[in-house]
PDB file of N, CA and C in Angstrom:
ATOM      1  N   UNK A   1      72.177  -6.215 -20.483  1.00  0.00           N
ATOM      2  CA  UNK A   1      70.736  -6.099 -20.418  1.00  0.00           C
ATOM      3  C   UNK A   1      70.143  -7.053 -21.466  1.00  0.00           C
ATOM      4  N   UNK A   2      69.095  -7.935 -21.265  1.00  0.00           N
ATOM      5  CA  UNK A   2      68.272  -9.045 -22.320  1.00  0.00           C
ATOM      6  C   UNK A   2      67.625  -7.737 -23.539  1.00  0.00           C
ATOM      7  N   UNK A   3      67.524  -8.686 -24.178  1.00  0.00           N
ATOM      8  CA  UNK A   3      66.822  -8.151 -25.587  1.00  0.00           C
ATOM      9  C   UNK A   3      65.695  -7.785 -24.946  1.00  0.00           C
ATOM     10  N   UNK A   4      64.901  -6.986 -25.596  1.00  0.00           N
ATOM     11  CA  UNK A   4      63.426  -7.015 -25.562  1.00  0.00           C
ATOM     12  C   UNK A   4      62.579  -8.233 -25.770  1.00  0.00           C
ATOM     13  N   UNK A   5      61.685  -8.862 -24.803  1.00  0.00           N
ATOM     14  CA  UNK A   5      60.803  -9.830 -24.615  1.00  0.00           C
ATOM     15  C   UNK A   5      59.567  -9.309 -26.066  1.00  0.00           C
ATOM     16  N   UNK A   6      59.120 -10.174 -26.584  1.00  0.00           N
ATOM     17  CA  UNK A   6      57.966 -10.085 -27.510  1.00  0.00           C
ATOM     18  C   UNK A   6      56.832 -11.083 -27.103  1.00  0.00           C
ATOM     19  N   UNK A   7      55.661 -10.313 -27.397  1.00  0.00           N
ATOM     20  CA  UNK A   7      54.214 -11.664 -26.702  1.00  0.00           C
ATOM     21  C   UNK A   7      54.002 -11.341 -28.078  1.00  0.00           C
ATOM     22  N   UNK A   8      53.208 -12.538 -29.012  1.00  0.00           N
ATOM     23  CA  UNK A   8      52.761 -12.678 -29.890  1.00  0.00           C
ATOM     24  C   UNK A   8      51.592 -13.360 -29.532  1.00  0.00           C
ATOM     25  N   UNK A   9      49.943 -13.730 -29.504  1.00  0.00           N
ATOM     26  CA  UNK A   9      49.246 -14.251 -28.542  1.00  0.00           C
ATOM     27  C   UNK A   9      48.971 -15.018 -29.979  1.00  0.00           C
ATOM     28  N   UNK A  10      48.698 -16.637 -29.043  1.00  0.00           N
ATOM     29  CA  UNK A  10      47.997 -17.517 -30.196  1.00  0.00           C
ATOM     30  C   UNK A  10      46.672 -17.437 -30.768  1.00  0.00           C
ATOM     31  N   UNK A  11      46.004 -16.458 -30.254  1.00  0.00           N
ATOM     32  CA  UNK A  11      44.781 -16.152 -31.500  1.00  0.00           C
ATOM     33  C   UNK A  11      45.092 -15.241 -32.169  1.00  0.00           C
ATOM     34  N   UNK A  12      45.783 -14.571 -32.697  1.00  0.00           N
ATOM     35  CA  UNK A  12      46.306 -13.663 -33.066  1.00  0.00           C
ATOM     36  C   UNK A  12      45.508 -13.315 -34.849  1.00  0.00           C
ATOM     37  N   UNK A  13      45.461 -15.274 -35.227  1.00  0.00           N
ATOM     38  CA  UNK A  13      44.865 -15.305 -36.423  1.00  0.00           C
ATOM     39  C   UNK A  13      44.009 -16.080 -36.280  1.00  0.00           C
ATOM     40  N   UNK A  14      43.389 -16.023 -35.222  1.00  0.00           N
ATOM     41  CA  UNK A  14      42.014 -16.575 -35.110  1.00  0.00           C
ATOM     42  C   UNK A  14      40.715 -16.339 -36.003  1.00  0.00           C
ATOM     43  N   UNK A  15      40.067 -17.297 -36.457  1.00  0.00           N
ATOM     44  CA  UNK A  15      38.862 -17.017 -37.239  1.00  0.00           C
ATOM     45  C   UNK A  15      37.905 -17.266 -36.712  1.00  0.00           C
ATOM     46  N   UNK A  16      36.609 -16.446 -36.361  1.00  0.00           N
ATOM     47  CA  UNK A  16      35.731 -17.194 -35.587  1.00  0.00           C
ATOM     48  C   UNK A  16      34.854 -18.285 -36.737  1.00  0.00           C
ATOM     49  N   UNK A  17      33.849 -18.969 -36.482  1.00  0.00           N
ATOM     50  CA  UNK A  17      32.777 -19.389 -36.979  1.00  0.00           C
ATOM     51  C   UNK A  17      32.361 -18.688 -37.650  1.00  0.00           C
ATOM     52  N   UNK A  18      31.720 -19.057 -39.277  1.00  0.00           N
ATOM     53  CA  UNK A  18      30.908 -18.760 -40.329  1.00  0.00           C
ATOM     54  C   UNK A  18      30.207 -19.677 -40.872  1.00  0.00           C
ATOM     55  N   UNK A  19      28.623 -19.532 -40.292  1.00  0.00           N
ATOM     56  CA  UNK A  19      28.176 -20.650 -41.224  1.00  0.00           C
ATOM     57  C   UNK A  19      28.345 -20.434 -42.629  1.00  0.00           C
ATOM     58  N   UNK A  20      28.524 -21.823 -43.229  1.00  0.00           N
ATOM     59  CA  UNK A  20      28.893 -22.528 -44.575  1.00  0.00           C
ATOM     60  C   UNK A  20      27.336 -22.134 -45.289  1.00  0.00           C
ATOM     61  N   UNK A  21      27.653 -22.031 -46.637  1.00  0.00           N
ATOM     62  CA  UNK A  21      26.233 -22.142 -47.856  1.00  0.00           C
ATOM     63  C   UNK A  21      25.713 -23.266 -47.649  1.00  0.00           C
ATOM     64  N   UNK A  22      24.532 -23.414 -47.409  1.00  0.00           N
ATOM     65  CA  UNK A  22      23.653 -24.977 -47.396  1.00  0.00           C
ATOM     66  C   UNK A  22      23.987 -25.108 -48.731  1.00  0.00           C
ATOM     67  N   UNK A  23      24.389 -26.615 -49.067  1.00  0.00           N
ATOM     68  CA  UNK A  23      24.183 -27.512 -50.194  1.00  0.00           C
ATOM     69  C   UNK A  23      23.269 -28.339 -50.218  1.00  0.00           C
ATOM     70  N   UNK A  24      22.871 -28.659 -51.130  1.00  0.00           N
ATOM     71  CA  UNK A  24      21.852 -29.671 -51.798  1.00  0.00           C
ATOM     72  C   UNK A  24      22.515 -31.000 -51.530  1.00  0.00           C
ATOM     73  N   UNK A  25      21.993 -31.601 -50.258  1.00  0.00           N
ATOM     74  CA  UNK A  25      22.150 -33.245 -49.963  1.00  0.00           C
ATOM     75  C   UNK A  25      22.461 -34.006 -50.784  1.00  0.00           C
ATOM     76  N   UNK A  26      21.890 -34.376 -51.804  1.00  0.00           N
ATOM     77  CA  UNK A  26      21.891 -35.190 -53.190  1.00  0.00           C
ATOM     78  C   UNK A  26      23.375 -34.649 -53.724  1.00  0.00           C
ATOM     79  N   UNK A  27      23.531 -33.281 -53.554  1.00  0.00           N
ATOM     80  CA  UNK A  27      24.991 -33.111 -54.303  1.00  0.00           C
ATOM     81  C   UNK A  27      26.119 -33.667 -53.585  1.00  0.00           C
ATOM     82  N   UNK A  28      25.856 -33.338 -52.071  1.00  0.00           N
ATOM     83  CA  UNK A  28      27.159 -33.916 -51.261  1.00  0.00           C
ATOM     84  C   UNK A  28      27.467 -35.350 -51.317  1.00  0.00           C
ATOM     85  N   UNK A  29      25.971 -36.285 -51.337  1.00  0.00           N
ATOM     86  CA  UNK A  29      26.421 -37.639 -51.286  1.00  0.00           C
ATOM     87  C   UNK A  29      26.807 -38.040 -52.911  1.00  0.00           C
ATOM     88  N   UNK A  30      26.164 -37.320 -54.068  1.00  0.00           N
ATOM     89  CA  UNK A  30      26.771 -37.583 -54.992  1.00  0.00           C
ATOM     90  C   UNK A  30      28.587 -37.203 -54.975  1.00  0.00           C
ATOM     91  N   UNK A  31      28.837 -36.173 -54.912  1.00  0.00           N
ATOM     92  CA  UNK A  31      30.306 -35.928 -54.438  1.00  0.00           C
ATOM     93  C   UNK A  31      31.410 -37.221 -53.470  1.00  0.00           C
ATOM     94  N   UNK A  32      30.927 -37.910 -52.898  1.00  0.00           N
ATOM     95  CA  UNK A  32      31.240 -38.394 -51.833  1.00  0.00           C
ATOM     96  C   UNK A  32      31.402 -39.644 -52.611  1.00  0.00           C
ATOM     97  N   UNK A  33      30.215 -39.900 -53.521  1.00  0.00           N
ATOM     98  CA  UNK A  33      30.261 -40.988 -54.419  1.00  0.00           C
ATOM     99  C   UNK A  33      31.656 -41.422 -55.822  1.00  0.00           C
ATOM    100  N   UNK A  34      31.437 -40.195 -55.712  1.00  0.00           N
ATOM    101  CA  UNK A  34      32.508 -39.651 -57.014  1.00  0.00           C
ATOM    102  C   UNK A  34      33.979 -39.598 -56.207  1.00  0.00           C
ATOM    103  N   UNK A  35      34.352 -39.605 -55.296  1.00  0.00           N
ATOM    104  CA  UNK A  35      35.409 -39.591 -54.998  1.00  0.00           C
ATOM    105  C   UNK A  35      36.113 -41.526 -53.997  1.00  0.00           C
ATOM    106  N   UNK A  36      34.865 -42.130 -54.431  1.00  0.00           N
ATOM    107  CA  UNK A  36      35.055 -43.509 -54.042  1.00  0.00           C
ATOM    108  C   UNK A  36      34.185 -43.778 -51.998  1.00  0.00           C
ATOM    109  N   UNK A  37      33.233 -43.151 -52.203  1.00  0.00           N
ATOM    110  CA  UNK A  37      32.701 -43.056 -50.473  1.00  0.00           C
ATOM    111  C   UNK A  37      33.408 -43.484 -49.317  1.00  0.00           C
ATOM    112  N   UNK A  38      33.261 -43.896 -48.035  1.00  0.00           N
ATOM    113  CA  UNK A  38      33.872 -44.201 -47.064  1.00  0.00           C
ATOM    114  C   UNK A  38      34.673 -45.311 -46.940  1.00  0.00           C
ATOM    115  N   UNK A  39      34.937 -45.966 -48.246  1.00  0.00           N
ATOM    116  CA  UNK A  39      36.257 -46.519 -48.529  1.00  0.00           C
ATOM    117  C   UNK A  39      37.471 -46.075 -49.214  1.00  0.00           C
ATOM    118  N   UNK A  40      37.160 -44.996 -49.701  1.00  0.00           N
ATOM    119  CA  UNK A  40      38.474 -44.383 -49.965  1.00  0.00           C
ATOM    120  C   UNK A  40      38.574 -43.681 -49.297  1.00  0.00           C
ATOM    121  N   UNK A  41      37.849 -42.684 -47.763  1.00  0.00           N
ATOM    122  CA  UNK A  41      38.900 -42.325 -46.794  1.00  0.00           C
ATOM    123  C   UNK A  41      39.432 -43.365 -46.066  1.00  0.00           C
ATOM    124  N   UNK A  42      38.946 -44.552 -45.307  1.00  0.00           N
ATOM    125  CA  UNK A  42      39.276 -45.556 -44.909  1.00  0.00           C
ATOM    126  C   UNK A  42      40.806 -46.024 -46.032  1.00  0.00           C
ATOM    127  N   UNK A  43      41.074 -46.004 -46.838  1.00  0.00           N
ATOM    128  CA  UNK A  43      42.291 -46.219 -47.826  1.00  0.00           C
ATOM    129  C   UNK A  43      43.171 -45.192 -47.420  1.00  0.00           C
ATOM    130  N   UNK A  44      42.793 -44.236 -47.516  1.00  0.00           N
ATOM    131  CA  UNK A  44      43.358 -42.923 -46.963  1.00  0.00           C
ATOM    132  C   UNK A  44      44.241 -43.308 -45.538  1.00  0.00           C
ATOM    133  N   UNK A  45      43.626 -43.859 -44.933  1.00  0.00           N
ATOM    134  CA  UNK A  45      44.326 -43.927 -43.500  1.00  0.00           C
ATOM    135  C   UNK A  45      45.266 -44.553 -43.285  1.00  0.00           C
ATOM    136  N   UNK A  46      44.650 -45.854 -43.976  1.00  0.00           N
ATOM    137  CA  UNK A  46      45.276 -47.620 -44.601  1.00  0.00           C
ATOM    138  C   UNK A  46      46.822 -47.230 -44.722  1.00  0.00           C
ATOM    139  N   UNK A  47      47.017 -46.727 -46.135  1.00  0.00           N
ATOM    140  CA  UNK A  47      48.123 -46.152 -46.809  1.00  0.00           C
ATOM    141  C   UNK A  47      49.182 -45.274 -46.331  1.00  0.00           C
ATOM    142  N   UNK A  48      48.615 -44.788 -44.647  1.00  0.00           N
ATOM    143  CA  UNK A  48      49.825 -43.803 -44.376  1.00  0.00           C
ATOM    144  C   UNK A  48      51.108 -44.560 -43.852  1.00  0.00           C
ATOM    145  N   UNK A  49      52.174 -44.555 -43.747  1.00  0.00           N
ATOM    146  CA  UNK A  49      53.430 -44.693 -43.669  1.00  0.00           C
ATOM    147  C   UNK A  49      53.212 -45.553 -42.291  1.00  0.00           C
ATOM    148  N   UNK A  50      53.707 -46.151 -41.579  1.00  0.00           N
ATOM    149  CA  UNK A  50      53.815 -47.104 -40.495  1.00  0.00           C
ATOM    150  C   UNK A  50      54.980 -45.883 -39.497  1.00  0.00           C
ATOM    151  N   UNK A  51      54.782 -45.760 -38.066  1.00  0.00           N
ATOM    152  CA  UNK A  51      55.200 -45.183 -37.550  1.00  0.00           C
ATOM    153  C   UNK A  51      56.927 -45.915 -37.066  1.00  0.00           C
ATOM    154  N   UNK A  52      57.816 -45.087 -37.122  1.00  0.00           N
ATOM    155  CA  UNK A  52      59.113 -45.793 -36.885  1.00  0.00           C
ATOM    156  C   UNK A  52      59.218 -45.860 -35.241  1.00  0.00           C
ATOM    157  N   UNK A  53      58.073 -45.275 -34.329  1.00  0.00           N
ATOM    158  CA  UNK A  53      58.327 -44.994 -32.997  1.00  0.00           C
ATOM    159  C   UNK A  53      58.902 -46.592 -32.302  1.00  0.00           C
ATOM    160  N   UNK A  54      59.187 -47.037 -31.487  1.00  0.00           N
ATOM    161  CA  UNK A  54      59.773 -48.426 -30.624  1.00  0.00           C
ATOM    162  C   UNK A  54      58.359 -48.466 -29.722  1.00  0.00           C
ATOM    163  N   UNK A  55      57.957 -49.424 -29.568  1.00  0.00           N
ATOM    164  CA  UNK A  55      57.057 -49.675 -28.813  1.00  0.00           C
ATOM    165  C   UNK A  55      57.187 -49.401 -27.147  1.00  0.00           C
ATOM    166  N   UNK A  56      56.091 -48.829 -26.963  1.00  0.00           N
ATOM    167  CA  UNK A  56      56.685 -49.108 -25.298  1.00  0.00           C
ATOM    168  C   UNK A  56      56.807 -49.752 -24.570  1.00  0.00           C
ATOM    169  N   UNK A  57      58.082 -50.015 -23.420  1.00  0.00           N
ATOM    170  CA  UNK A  57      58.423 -50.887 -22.516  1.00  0.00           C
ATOM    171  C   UNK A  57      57.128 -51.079 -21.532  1.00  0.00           C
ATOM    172  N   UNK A  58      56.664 -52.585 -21.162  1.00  0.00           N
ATOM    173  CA  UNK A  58      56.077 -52.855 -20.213  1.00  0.00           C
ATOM    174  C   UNK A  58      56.011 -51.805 -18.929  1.00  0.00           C
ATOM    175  N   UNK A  59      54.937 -51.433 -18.322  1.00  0.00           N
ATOM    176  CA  UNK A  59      55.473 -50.102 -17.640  1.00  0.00           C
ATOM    177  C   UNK A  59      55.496 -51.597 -16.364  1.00  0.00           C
ATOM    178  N   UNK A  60      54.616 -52.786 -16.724  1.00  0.00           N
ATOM    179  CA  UNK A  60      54.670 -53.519 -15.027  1.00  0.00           C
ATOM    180  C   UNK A  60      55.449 -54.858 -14.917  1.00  0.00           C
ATOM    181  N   UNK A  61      56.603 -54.468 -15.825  1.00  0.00           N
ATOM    182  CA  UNK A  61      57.707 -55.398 -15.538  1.00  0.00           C
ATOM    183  C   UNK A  61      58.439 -55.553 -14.197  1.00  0.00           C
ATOM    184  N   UNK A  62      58.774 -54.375 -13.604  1.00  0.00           N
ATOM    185  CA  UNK A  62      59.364 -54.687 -12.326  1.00  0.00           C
ATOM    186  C   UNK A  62      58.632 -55.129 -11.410  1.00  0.00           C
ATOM    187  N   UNK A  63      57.683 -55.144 -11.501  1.00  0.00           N
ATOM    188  CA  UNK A  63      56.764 -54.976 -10.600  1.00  0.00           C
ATOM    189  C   UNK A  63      56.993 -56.824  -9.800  1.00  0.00           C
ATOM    190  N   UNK A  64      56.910 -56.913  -8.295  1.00  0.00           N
ATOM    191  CA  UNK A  64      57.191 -58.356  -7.752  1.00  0.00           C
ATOM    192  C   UNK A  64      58.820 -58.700  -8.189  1.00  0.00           C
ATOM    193  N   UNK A  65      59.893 -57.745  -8.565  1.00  0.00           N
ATOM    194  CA  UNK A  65      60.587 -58.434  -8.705  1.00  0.00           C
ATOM    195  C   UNK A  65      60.815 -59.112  -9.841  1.00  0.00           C
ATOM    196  N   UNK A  66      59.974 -58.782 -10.970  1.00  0.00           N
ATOM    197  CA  UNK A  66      59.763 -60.184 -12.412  1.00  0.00           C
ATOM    198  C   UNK A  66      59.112 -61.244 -11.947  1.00  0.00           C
ATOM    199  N   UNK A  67      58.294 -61.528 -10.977  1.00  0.00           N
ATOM    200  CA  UNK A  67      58.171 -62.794 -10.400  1.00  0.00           C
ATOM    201  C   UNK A  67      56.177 -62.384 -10.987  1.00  0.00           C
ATOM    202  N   UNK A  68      55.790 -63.716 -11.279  1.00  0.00           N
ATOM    203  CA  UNK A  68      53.753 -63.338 -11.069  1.00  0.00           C
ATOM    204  C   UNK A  68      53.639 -63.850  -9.476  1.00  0.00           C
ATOM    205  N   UNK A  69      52.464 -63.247  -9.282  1.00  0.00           N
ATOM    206  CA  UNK A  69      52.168 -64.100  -7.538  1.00  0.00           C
ATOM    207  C   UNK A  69      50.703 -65.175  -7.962  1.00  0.00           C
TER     208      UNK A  69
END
């Protein structure tokens, strides 16, 4: 006889929506400032590791045979 089956459902730890405390504009873009603005997330991205994946094969190589028309 199988083990007992278990459902665990993926909302299980679901959080709904809470609006956030309004902040003071001036503070966020000062913040934003202080942490180097939309060039240091742009660096952020820059800097991540290069993917080791192989590029993918031409999907329209066979296509004609290898031949162009």
């Amino acid at each position: 006889m199988p083990s007992e089956l278990r459902y665990t459902s993926s909302l299980t730890n679901y959080k709904g929506y809470t609006d956030q405390a309004v902040q003071s504009w001036r503070g966020a873009n000062d913040r934003v400032g202080q942490v180097g603005g939309w060039r240091a997330y742009a660096k952020e991205i820059a800097e991540q590791p290069a993917s080791n994946a192989q590029p993918a094969a031409d999907p329209h190589a066979g296509h004609h045979k290898g031949t162009q028309r």
